[in-house]
N, C-alpha and C. Protein backbone atom coordinates (compact mmCIF):
# COMPACT_ATOMS: atom_id res chain seq x y z
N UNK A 1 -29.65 21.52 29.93
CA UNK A 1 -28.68 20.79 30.73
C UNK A 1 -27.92 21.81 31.60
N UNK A 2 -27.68 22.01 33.38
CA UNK A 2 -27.07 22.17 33.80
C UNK A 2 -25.64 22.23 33.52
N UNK A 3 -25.13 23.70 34.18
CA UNK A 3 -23.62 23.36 34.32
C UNK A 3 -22.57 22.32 34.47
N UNK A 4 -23.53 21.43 36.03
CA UNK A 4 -23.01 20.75 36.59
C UNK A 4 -23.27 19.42 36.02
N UNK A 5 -23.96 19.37 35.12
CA UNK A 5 -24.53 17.91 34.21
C UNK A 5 -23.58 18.35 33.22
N UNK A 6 -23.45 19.00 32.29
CA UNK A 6 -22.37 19.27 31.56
C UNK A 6 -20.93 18.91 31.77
N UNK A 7 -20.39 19.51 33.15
CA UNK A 7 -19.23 19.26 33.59
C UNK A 7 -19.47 17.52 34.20
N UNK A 8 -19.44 17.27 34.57
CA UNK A 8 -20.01 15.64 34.85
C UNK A 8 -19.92 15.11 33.47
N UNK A 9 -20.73 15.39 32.63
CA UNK A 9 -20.46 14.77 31.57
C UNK A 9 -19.45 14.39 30.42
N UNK A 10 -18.54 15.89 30.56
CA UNK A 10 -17.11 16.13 29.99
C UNK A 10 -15.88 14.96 30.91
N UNK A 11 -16.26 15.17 31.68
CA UNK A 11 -15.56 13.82 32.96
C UNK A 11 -15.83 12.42 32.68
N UNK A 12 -17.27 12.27 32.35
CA UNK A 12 -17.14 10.95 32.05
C UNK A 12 -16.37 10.69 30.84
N UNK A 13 -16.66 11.56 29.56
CA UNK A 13 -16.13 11.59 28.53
C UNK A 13 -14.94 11.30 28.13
N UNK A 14 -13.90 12.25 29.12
CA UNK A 14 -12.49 12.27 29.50
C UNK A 14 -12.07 11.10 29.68
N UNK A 15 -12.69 10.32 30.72
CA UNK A 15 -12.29 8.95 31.07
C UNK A 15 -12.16 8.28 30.57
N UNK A 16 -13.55 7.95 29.45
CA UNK A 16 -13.78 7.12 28.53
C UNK A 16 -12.78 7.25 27.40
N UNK A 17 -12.21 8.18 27.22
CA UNK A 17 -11.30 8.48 26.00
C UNK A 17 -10.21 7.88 26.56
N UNK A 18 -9.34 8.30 27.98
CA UNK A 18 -8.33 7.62 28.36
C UNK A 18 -8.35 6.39 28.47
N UNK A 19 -9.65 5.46 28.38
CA UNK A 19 -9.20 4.31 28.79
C UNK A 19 -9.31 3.85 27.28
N UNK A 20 -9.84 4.08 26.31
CA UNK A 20 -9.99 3.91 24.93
C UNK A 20 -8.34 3.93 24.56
N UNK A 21 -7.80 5.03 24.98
CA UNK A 21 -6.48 5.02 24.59
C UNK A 21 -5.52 4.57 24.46
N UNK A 22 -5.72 3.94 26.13
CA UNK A 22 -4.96 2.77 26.71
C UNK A 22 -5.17 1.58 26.13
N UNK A 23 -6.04 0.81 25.60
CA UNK A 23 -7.03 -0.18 25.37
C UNK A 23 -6.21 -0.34 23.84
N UNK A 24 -6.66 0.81 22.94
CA UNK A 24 -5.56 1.50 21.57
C UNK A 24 -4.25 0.85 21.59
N UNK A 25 -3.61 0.80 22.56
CA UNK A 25 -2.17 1.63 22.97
C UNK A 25 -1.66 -0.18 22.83
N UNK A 26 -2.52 -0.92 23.83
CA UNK A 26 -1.93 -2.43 23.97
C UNK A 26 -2.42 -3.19 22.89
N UNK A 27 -3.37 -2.71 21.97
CA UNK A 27 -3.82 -3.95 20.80
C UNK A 27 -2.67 -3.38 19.87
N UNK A 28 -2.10 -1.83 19.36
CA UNK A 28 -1.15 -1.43 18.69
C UNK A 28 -0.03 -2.88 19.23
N UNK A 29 0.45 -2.82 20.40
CA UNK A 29 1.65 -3.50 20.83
C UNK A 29 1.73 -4.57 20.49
N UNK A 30 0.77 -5.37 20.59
CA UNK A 30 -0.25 -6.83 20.23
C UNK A 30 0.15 -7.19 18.98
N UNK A 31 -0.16 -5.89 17.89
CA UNK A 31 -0.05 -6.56 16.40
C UNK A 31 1.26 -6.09 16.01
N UNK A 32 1.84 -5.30 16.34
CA UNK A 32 3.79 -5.08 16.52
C UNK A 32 4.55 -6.28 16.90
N UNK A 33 3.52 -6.87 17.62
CA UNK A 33 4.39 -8.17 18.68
C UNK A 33 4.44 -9.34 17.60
N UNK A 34 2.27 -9.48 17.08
CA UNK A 34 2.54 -10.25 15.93
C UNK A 34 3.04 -10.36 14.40
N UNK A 35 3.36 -8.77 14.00
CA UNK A 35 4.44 -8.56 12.82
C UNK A 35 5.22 -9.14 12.96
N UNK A 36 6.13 -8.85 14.29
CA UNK A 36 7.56 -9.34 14.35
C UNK A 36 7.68 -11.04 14.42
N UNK A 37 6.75 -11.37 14.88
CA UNK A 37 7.02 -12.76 14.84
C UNK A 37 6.71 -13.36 14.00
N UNK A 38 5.97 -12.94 12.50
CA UNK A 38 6.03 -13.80 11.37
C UNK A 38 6.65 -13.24 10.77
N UNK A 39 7.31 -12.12 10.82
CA UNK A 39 8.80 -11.72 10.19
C UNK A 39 9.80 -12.53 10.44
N UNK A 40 9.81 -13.02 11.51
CA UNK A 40 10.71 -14.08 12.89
C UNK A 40 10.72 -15.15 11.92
N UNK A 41 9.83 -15.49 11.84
CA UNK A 41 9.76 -16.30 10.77
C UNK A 41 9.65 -16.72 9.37
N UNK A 42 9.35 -15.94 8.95
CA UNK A 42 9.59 -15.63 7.48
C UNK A 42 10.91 -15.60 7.24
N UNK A 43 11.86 -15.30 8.40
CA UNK A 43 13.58 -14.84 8.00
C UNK A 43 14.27 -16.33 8.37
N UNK A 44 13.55 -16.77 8.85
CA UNK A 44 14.11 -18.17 9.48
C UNK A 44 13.11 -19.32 8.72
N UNK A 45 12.51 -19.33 8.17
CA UNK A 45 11.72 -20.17 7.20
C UNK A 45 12.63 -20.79 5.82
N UNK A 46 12.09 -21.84 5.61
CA UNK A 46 12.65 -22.30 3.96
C UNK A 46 12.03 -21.60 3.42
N UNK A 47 12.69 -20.72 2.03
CA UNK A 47 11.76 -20.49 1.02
C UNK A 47 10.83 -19.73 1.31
N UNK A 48 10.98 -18.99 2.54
CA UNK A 48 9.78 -17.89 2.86
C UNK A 48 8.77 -18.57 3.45
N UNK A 49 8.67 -19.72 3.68
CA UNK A 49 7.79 -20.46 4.61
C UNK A 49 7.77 -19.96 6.36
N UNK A 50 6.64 -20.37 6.78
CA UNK A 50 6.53 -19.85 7.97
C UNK A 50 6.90 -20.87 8.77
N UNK A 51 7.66 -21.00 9.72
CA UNK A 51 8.78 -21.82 10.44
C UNK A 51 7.88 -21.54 11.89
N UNK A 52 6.90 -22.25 12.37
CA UNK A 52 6.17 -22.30 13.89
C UNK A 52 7.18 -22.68 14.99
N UNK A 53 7.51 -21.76 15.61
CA UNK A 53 8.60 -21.71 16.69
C UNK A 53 7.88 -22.34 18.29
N UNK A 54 6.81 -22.45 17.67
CA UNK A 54 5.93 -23.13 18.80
C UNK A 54 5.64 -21.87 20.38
N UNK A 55 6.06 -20.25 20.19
CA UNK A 55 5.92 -19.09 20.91
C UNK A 55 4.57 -18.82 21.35
């Protein structure tokens, strides 16, 4: 393999990791978002029941 196939290839690589990251970054936020809202509810529930806020 070429230099220049090498370096090309570390680039695609790079990319692929940043967008992996990003991709990472918003499903993390996603299931933070959905903790909090059956916590949301769990605190506002009878009896620890889950109380559908209809969100």
């Amino acid at each position: 393999m070429s230099k220049a196939r090498i370096k090309t290839r570390l680039t695609e690589i790079q990319r692929t990791r940043e967008k992996l990251a990003t991709e990472l970054g918003q499903v993390a936020e996603n299931l933070n978002a959905g903790v909090e809202y059956i916590t949301d509810c769990l605190d506002g529930g009878v009896h620890g029941e889950l109380r559908w806020s209809g969100r």
